[in-house]
C-alpha atoms as a PDB file:
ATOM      1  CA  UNK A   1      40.359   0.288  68.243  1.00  0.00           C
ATOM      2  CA  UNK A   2      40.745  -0.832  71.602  1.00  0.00           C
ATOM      3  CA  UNK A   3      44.100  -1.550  71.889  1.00  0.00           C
ATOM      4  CA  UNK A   4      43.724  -3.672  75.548  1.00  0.00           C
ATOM      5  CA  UNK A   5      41.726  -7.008  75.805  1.00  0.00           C
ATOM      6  CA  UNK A   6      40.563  -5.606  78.864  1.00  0.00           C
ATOM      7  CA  UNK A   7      38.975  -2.651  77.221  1.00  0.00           C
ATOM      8  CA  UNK A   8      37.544  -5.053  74.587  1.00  0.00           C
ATOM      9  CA  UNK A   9      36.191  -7.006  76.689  1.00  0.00           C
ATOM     10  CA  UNK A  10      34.425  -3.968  78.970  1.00  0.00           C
ATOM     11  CA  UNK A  11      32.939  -2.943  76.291  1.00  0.00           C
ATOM     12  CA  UNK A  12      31.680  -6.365  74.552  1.00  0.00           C
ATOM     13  CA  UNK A  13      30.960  -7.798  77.928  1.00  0.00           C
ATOM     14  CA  UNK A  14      33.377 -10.775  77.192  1.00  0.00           C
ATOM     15  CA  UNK A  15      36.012 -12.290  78.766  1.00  0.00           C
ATOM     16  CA  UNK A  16      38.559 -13.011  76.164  1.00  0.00           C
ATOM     17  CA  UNK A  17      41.967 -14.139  77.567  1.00  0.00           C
ATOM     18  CA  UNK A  18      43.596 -12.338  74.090  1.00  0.00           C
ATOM     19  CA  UNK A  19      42.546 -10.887  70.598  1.00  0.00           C
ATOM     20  CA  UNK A  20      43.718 -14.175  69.095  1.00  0.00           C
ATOM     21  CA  UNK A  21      40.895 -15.814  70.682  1.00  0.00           C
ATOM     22  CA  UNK A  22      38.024 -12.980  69.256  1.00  0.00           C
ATOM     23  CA  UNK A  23      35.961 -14.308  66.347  1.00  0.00           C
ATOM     24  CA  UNK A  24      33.535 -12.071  64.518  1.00  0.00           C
ATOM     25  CA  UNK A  25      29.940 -12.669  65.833  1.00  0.00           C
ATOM     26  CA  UNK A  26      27.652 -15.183  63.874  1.00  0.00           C
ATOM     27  CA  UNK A  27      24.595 -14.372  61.639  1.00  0.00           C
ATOM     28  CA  UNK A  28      21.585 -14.515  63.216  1.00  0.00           C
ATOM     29  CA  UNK A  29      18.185 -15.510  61.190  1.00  0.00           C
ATOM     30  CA  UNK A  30      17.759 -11.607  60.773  1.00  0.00           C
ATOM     31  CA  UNK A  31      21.018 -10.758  59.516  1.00  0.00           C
ATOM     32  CA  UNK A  32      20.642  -7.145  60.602  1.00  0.00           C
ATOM     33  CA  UNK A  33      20.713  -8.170  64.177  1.00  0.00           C
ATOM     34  CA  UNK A  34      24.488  -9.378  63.938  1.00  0.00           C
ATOM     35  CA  UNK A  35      25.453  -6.079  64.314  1.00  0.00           C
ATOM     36  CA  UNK A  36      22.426  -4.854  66.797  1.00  0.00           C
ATOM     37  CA  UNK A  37      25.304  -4.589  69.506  1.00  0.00           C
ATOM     38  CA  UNK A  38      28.980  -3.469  70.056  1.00  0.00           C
ATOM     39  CA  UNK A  39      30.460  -6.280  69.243  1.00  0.00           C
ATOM     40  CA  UNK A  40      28.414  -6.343  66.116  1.00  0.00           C
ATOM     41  CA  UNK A  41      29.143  -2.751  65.136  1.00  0.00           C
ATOM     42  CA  UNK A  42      32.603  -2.908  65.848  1.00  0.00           C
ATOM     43  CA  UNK A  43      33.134  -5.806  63.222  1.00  0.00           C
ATOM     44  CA  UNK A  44      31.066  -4.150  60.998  1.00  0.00           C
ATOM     45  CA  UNK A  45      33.462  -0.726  60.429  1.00  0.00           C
ATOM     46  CA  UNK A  46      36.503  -2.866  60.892  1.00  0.00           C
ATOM     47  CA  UNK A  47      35.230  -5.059  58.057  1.00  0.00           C
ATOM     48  CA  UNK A  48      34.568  -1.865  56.041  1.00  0.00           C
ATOM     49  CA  UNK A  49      37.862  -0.627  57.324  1.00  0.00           C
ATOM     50  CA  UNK A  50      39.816  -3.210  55.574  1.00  0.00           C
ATOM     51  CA  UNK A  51      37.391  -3.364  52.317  1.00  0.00           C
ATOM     52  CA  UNK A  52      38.704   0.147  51.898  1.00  0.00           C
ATOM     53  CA  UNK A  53      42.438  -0.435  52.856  1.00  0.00           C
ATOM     54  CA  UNK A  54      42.296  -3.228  50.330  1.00  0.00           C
ATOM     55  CA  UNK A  55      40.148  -1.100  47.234  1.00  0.00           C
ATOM     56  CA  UNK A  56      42.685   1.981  47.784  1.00  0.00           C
ATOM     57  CA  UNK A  57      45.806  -0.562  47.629  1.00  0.00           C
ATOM     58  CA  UNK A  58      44.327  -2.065  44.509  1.00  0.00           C
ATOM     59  CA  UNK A  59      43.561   1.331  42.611  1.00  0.00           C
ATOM     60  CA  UNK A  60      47.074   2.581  43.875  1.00  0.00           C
ATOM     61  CA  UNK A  61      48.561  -0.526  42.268  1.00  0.00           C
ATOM     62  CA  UNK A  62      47.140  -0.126  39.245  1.00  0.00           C
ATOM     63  CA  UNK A  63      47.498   3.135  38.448  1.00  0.00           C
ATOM     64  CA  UNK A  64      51.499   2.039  39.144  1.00  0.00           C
ATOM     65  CA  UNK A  65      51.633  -0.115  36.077  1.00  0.00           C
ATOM     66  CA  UNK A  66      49.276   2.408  34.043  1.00  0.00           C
ATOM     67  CA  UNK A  67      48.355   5.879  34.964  1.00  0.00           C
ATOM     68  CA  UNK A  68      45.715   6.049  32.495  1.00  0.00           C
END
């Protein structure tokens, strides 16, 4: 999404040196407020993102070996 570390980090108010170095935020005792902020949010549609990615490749292999 942000393509630049230096966007990322504007808009997570971070200072990571790289994306290597960006972990996905930790659960708090409310679990709804891990994604109260942009960091938060962001992981959550990436995380959806890839759940997707990896249902669509799944049904798209599977209807390779049978159509039915």
């Amino acid at each position: 999404k942000y393509k630049k570390i230096a966007r990322l980090n504007v808009q997570w108010q971070t200072e990571y040196g790289s994306f290597d170095n960006v972990l996905p935020p930790v659960a708090q005792k409310n679990l709804t407020q891990t994604f109260w902020d942009q960091s938060g949010r962001d992981w959550y549609l990436f995380r959806h993102a890839m759940l997707k990615l990896f249902i669509d490749q799944t049904t798209e292999t599977i209807k390779g070996v049978n159509a039915t």
